[in-house]
N, C-alpha and C. Protein backbone atom coordinates (compact mmCIF):
# COMPACT_ATOMS: atom_id res chain seq x y z
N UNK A 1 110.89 76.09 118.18
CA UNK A 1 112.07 75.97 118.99
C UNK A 1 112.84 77.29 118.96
N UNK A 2 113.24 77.85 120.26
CA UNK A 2 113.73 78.97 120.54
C UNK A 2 115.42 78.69 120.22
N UNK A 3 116.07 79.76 119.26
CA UNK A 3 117.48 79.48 119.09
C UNK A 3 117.78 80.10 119.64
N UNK A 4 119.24 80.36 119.81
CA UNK A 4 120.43 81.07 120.54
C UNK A 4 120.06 82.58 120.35
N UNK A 5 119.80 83.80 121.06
CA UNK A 5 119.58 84.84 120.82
C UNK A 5 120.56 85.74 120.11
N UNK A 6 121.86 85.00 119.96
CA UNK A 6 122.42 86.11 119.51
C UNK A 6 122.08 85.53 117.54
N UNK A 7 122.20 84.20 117.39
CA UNK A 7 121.45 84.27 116.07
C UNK A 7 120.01 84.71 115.77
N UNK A 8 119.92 84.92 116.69
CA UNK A 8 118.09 85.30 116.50
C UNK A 8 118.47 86.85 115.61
N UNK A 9 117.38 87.38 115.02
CA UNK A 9 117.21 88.11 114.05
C UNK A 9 116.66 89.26 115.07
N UNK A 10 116.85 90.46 115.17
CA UNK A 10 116.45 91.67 115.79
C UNK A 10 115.76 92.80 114.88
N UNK A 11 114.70 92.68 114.60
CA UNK A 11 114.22 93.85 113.81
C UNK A 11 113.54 94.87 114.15
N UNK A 12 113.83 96.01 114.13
CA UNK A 12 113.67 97.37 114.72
C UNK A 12 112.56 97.96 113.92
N UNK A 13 112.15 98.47 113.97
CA UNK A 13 110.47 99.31 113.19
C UNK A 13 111.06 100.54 113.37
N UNK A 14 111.01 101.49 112.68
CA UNK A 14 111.27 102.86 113.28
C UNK A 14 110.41 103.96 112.20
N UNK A 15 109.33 103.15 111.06
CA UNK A 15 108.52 104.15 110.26
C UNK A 15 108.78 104.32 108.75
N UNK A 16 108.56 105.59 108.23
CA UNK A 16 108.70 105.32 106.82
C UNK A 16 108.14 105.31 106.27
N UNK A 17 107.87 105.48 104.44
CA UNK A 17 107.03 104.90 103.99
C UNK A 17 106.77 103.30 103.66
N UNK A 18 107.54 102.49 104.34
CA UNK A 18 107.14 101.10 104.67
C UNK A 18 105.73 101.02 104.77
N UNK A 19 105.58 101.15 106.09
CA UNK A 19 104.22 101.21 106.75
C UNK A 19 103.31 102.65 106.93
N UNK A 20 103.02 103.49 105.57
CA UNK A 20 102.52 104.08 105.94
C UNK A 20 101.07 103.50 105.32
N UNK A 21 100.04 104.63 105.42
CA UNK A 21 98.92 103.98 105.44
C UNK A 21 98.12 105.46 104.57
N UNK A 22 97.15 105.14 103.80
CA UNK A 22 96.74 105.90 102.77
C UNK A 22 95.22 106.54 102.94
N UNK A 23 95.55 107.82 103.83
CA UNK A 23 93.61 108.21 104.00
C UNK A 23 92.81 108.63 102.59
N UNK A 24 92.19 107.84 102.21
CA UNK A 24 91.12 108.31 100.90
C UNK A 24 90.71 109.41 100.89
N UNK A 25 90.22 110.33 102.46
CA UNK A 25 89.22 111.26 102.05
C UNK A 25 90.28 112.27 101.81
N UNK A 26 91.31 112.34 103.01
CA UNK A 26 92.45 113.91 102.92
C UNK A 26 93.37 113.66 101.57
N UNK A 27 93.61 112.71 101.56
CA UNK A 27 94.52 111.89 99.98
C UNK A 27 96.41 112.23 100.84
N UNK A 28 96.38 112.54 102.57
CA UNK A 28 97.38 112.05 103.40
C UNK A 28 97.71 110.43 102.95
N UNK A 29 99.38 110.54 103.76
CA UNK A 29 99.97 109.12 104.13
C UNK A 29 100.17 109.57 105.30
N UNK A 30 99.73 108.30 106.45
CA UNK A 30 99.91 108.71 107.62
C UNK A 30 100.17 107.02 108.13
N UNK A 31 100.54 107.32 109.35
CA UNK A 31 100.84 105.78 110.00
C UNK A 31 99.84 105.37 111.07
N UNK A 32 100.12 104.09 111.12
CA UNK A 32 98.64 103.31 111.88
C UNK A 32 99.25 102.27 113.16
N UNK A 33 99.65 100.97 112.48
CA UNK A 33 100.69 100.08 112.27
C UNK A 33 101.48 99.69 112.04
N UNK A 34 102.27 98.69 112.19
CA UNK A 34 103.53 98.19 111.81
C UNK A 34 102.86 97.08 110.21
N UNK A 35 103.05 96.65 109.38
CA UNK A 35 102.91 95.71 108.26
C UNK A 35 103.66 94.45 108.60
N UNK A 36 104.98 94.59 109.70
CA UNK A 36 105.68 93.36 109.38
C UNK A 36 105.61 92.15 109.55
N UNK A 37 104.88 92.51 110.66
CA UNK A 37 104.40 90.97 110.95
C UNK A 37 103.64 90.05 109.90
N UNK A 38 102.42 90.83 108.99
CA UNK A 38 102.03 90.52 107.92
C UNK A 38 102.78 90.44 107.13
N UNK A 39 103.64 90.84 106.74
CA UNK A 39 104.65 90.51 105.77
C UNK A 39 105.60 89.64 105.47
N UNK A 40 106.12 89.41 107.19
CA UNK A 40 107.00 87.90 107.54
C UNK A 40 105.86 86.40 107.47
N UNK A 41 104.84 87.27 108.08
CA UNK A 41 103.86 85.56 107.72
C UNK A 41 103.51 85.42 106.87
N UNK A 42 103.59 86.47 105.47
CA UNK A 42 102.68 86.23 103.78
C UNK A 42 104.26 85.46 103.15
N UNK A 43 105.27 85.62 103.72
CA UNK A 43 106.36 85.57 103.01
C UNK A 43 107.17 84.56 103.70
N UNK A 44 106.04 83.64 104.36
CA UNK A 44 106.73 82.45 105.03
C UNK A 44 107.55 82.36 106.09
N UNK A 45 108.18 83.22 106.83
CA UNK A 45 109.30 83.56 107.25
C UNK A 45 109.72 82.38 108.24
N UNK A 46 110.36 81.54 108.06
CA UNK A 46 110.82 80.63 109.61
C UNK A 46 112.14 80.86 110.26
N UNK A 47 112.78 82.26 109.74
CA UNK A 47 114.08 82.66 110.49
C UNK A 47 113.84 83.41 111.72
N UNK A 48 114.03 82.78 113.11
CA UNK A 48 114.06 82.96 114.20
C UNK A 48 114.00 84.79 114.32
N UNK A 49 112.82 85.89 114.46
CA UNK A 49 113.25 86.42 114.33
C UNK A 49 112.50 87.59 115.92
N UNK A 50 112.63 89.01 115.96
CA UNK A 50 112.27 89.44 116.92
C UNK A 50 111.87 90.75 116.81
N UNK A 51 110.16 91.16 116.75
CA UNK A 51 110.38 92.51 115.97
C UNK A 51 110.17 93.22 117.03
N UNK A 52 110.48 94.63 116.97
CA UNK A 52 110.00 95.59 117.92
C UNK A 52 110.19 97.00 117.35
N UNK A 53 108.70 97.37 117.56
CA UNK A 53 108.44 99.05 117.02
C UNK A 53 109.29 99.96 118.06
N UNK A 54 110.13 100.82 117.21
CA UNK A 54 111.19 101.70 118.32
C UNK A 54 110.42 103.27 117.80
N UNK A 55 109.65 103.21 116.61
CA UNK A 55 109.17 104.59 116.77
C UNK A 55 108.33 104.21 115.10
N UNK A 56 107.08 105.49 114.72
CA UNK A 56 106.64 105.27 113.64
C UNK A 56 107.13 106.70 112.94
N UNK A 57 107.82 107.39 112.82
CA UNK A 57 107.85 108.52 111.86
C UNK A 57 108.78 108.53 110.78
N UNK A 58 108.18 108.66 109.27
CA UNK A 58 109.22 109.73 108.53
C UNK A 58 110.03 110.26 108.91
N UNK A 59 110.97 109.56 107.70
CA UNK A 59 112.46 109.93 108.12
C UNK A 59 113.26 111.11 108.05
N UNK A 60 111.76 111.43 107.27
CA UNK A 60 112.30 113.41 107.02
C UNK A 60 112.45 114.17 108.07
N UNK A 61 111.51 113.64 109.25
CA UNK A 61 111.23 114.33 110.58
C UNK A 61 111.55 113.66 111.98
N UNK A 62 112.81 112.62 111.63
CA UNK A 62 113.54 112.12 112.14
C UNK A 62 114.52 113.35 113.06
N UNK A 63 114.42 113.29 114.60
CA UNK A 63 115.40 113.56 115.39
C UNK A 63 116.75 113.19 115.61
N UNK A 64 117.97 113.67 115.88
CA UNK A 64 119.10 113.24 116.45
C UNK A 64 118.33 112.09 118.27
N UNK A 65 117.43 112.28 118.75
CA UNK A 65 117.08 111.69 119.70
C UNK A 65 116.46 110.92 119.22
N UNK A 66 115.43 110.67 118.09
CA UNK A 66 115.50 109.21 117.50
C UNK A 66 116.24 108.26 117.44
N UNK A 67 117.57 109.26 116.68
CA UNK A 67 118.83 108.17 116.16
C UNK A 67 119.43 107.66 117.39
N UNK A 68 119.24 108.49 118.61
CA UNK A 68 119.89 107.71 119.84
C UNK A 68 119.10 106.60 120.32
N UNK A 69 117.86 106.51 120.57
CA UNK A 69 117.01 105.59 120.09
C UNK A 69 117.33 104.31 119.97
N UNK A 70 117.73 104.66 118.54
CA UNK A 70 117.95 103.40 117.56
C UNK A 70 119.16 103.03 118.08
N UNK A 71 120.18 103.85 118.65
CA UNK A 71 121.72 103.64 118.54
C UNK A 71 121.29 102.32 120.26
N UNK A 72 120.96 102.75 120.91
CA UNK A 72 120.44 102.42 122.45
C UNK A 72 120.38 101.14 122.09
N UNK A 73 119.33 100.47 120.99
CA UNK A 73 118.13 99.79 121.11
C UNK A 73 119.13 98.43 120.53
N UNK A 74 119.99 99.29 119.55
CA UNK A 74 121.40 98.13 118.68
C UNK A 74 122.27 97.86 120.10
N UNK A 75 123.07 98.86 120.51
CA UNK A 75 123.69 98.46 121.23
C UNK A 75 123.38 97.32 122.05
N UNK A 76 121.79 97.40 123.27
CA UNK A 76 121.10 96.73 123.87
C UNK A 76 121.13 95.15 123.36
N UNK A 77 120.73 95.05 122.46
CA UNK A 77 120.35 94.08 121.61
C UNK A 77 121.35 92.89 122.04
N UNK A 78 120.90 91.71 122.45
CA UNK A 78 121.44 90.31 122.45
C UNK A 78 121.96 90.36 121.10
N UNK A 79 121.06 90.43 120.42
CA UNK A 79 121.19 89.87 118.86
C UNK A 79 122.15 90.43 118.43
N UNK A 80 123.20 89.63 117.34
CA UNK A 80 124.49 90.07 116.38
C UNK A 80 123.77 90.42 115.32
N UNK A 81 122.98 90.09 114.39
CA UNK A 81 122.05 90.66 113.76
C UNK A 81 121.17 91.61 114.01
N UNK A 82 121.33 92.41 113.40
CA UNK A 82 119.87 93.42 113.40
C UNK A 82 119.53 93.93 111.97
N UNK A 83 118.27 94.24 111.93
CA UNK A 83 117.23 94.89 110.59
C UNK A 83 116.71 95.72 111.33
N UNK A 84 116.83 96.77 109.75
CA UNK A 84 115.96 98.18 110.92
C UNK A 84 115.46 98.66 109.46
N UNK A 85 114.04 99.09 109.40
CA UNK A 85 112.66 99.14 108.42
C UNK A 85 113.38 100.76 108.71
N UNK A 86 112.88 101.77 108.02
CA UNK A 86 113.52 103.24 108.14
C UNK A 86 113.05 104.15 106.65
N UNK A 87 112.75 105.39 106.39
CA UNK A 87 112.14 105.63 105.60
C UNK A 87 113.50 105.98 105.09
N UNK A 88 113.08 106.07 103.71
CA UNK A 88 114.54 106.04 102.91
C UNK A 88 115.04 107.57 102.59
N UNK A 89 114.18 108.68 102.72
CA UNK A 89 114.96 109.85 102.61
C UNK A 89 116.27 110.33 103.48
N UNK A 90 116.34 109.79 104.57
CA UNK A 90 117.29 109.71 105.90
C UNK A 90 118.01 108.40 106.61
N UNK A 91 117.72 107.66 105.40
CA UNK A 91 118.48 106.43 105.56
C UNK A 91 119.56 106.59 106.21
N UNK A 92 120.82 106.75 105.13
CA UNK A 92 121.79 106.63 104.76
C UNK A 92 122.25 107.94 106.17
N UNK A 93 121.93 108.84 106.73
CA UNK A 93 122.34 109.59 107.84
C UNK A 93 121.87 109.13 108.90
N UNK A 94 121.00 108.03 109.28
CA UNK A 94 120.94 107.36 110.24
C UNK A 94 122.11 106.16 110.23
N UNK A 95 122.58 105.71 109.30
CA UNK A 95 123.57 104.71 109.03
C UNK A 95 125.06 105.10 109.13
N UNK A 96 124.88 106.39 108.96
CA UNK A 96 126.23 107.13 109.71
C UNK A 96 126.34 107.33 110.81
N UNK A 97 125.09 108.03 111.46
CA UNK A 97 125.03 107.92 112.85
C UNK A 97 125.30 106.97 114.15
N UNK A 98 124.82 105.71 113.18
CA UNK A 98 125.45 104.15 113.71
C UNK A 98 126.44 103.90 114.19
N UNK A 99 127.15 104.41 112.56
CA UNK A 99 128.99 104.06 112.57
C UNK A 99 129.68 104.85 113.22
N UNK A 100 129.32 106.22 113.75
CA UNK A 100 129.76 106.83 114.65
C UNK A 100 129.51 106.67 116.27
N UNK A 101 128.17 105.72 116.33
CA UNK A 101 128.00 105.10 118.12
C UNK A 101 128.74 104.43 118.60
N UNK A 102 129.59 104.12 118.09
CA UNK A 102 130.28 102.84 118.20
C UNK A 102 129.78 100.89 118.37
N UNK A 103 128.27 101.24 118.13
CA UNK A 103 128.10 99.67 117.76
C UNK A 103 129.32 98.78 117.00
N UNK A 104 129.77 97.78 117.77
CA UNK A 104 130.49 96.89 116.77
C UNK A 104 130.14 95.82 117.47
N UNK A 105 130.75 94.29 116.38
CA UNK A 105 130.57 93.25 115.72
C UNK A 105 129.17 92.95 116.02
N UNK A 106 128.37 93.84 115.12
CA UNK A 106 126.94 93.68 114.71
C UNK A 106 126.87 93.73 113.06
N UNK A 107 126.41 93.35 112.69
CA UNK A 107 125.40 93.02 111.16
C UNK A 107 124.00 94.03 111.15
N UNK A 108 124.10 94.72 110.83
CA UNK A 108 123.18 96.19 111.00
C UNK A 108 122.59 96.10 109.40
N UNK A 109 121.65 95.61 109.16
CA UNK A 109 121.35 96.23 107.81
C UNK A 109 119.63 97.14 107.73
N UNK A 110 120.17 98.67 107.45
CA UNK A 110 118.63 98.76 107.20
C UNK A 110 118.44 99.30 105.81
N UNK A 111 116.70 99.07 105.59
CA UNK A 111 116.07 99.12 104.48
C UNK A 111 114.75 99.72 104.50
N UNK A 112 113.87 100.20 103.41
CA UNK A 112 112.76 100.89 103.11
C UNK A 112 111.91 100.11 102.01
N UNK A 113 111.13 101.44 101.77
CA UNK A 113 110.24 101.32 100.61
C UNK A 113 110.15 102.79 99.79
N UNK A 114 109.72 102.66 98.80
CA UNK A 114 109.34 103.56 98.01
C UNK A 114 108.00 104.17 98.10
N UNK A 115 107.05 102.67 98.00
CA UNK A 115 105.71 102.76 97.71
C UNK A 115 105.42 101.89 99.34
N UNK A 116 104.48 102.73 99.77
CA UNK A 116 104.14 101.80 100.94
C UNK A 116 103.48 100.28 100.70
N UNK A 117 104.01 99.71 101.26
CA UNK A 117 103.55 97.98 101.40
C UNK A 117 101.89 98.17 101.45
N UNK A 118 100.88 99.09 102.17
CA UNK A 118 99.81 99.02 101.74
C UNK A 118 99.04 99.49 100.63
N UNK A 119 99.95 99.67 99.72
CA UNK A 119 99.75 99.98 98.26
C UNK A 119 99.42 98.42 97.70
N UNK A 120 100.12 97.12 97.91
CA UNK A 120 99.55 96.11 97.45
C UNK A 120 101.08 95.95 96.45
N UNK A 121 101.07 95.24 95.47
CA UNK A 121 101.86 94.35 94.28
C UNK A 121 102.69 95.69 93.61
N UNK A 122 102.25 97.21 93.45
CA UNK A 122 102.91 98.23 93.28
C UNK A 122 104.62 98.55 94.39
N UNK A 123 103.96 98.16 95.40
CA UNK A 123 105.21 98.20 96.25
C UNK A 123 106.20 97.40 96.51
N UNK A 124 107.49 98.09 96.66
CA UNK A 124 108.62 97.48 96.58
C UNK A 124 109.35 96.71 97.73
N UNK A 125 108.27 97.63 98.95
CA UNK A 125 108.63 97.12 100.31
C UNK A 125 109.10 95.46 100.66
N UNK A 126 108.16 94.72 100.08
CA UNK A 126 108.40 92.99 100.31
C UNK A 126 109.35 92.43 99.55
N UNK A 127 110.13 93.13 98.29
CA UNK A 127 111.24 92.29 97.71
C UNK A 127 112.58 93.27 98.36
N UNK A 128 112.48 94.72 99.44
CA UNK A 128 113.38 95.20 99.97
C UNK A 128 113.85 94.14 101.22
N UNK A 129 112.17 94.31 102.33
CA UNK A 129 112.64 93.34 103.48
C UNK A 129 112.99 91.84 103.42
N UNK A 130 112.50 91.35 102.26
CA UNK A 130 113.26 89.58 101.79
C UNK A 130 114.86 89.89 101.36
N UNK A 131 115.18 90.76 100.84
CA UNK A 131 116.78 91.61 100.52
C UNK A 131 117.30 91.22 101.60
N UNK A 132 116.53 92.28 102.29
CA UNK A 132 117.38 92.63 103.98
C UNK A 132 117.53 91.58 105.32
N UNK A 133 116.63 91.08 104.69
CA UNK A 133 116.48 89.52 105.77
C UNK A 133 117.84 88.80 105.17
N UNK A 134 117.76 88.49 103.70
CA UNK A 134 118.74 87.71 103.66
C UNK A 134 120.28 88.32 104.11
N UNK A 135 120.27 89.71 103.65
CA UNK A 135 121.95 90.21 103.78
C UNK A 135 121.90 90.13 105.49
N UNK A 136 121.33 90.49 106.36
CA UNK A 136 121.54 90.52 107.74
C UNK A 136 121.56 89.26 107.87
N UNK A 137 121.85 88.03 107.50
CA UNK A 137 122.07 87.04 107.77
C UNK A 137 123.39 86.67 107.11
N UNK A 138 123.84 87.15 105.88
CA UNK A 138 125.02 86.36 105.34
C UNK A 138 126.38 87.61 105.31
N UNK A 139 126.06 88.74 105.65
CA UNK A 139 127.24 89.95 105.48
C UNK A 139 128.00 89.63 106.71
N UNK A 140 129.57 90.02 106.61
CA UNK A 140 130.45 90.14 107.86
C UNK A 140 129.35 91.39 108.77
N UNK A 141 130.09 91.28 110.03
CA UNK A 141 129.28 92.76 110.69
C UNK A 141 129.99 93.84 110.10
N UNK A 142 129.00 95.00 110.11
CA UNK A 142 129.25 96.22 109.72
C UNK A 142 127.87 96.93 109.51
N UNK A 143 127.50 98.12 108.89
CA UNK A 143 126.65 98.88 108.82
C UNK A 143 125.90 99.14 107.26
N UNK A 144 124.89 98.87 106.85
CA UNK A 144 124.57 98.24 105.54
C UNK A 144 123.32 98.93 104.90
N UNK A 145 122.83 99.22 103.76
CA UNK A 145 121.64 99.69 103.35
C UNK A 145 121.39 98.57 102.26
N UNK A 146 119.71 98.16 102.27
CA UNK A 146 119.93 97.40 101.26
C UNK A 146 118.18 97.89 100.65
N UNK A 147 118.37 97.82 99.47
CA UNK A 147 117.66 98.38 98.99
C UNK A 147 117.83 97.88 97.22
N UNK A 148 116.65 97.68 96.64
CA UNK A 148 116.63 97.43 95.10
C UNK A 148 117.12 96.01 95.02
N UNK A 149 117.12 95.43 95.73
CA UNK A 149 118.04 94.16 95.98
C UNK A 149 119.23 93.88 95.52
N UNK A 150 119.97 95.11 95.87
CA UNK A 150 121.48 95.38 96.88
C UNK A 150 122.01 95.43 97.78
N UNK A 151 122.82 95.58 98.14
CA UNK A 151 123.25 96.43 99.72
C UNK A 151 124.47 96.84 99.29
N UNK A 152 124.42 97.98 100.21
CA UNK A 152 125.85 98.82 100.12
C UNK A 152 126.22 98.99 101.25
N UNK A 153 127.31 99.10 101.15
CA UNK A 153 128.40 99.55 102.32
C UNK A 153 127.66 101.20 103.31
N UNK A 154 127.29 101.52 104.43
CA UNK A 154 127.07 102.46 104.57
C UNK A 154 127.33 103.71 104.14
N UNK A 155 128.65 104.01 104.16
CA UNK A 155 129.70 104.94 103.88
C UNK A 155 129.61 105.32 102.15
N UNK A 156 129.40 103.92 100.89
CA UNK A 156 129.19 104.03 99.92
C UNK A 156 128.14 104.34 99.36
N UNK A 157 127.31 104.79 99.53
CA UNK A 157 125.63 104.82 99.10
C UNK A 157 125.10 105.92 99.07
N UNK A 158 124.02 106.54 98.11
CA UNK A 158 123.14 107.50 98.10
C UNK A 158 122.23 107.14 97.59
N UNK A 159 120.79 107.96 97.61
CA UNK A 159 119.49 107.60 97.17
C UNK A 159 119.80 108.79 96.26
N UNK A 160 119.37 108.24 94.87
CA UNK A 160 119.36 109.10 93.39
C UNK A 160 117.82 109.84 93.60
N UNK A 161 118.22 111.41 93.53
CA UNK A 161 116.20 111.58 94.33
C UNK A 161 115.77 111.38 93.03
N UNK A 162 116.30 111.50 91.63
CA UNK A 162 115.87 111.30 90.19
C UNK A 162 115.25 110.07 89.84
N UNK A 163 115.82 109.07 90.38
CA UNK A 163 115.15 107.79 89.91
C UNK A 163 114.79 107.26 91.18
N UNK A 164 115.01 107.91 92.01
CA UNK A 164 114.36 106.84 93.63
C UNK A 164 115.29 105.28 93.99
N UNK A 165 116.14 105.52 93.24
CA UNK A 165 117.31 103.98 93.01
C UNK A 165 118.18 104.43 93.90
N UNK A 166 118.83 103.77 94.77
CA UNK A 166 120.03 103.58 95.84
C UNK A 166 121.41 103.28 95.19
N UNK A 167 122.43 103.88 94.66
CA UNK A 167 123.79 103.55 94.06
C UNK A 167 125.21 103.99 94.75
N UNK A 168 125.48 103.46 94.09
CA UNK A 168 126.92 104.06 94.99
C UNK A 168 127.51 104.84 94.71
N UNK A 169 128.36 105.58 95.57
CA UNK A 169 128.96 106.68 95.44
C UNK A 169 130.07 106.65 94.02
């Protein structure tokens, strides 16, 4: 049964090491696919939700025309919710970029991985996006990183490059 779109769940793909993918012979990470769909069906998922790949690259090599992109794709969006998958070196400056589009009364939360999800039980990716599923469902709107199974305030947050941990300012 199809719910109301604006509760429906909006999840954006935009790359990362989420979904990257591991060539044996070059000993590269490179991208292929999206994982999420596998990941919402290994992990049960029955929250109404709606994915769509908006781009696959590292966030290191992330454009300002990416982030418009993304900014487009929120705005657009039926949905009051949104999740957005994002590699975590450039998180937190895509999440500014947000708060400066002027998206409002949206629930924006995005999140990563450390270890790509096709690493298997090593990766952190599936207890980030079960995080992020839940906070994009229960936070007031605003602009959110969630990560380690936290979330922070956009504005409050950095990635520690020392321990790879997300804390607050």
């Amino acid at each position: 049964m199809q719910t109301n779109k604006k509760n429906m769940i909006q999840v954006f793909i935009t790359g990362g090491t989420f979904d990257k993918e591991y060539d044996y012979i070059s000993g590269k990470l490179f991208f292929k696919d999206t994982h999420l769909h596998e990941m919402f069906e290994r992990g049960r998922c029955y929250v109404d939700i709606d994915i769509k790949t908006l781009m696959m690259v590292d966030s290191l090599e992330m454009t300002e025309a990416d982030r418009e992109i993304i900014v487009h794709n929120c705005k657009r969006s039926a949905s009051n919710k949104i999740l957005i998958t994002h590699g975590t070196d450039k998180m937190v400056e895509t999440a500014s970029f947000l708060s400066q589009s002027g998206v409002e009364g949206k629930t924006i939360v995005l999140t990563g991985a450390m270890i790509p999800y096709a690493f298997g039980t090593s990766s952190d990716g599936f207890f980030n996006l079960g995080s992020a599923l839940a906070f994009v469902q229960t936070l007031a709107p605003g602009i959110y990183v969630a990560m380690n199974g936290r979330y922070f305030d956009w504005h409050n947050v950095k990635k520690n490059t020392k321990t790879g941990i997300f804390e607050e300012l």
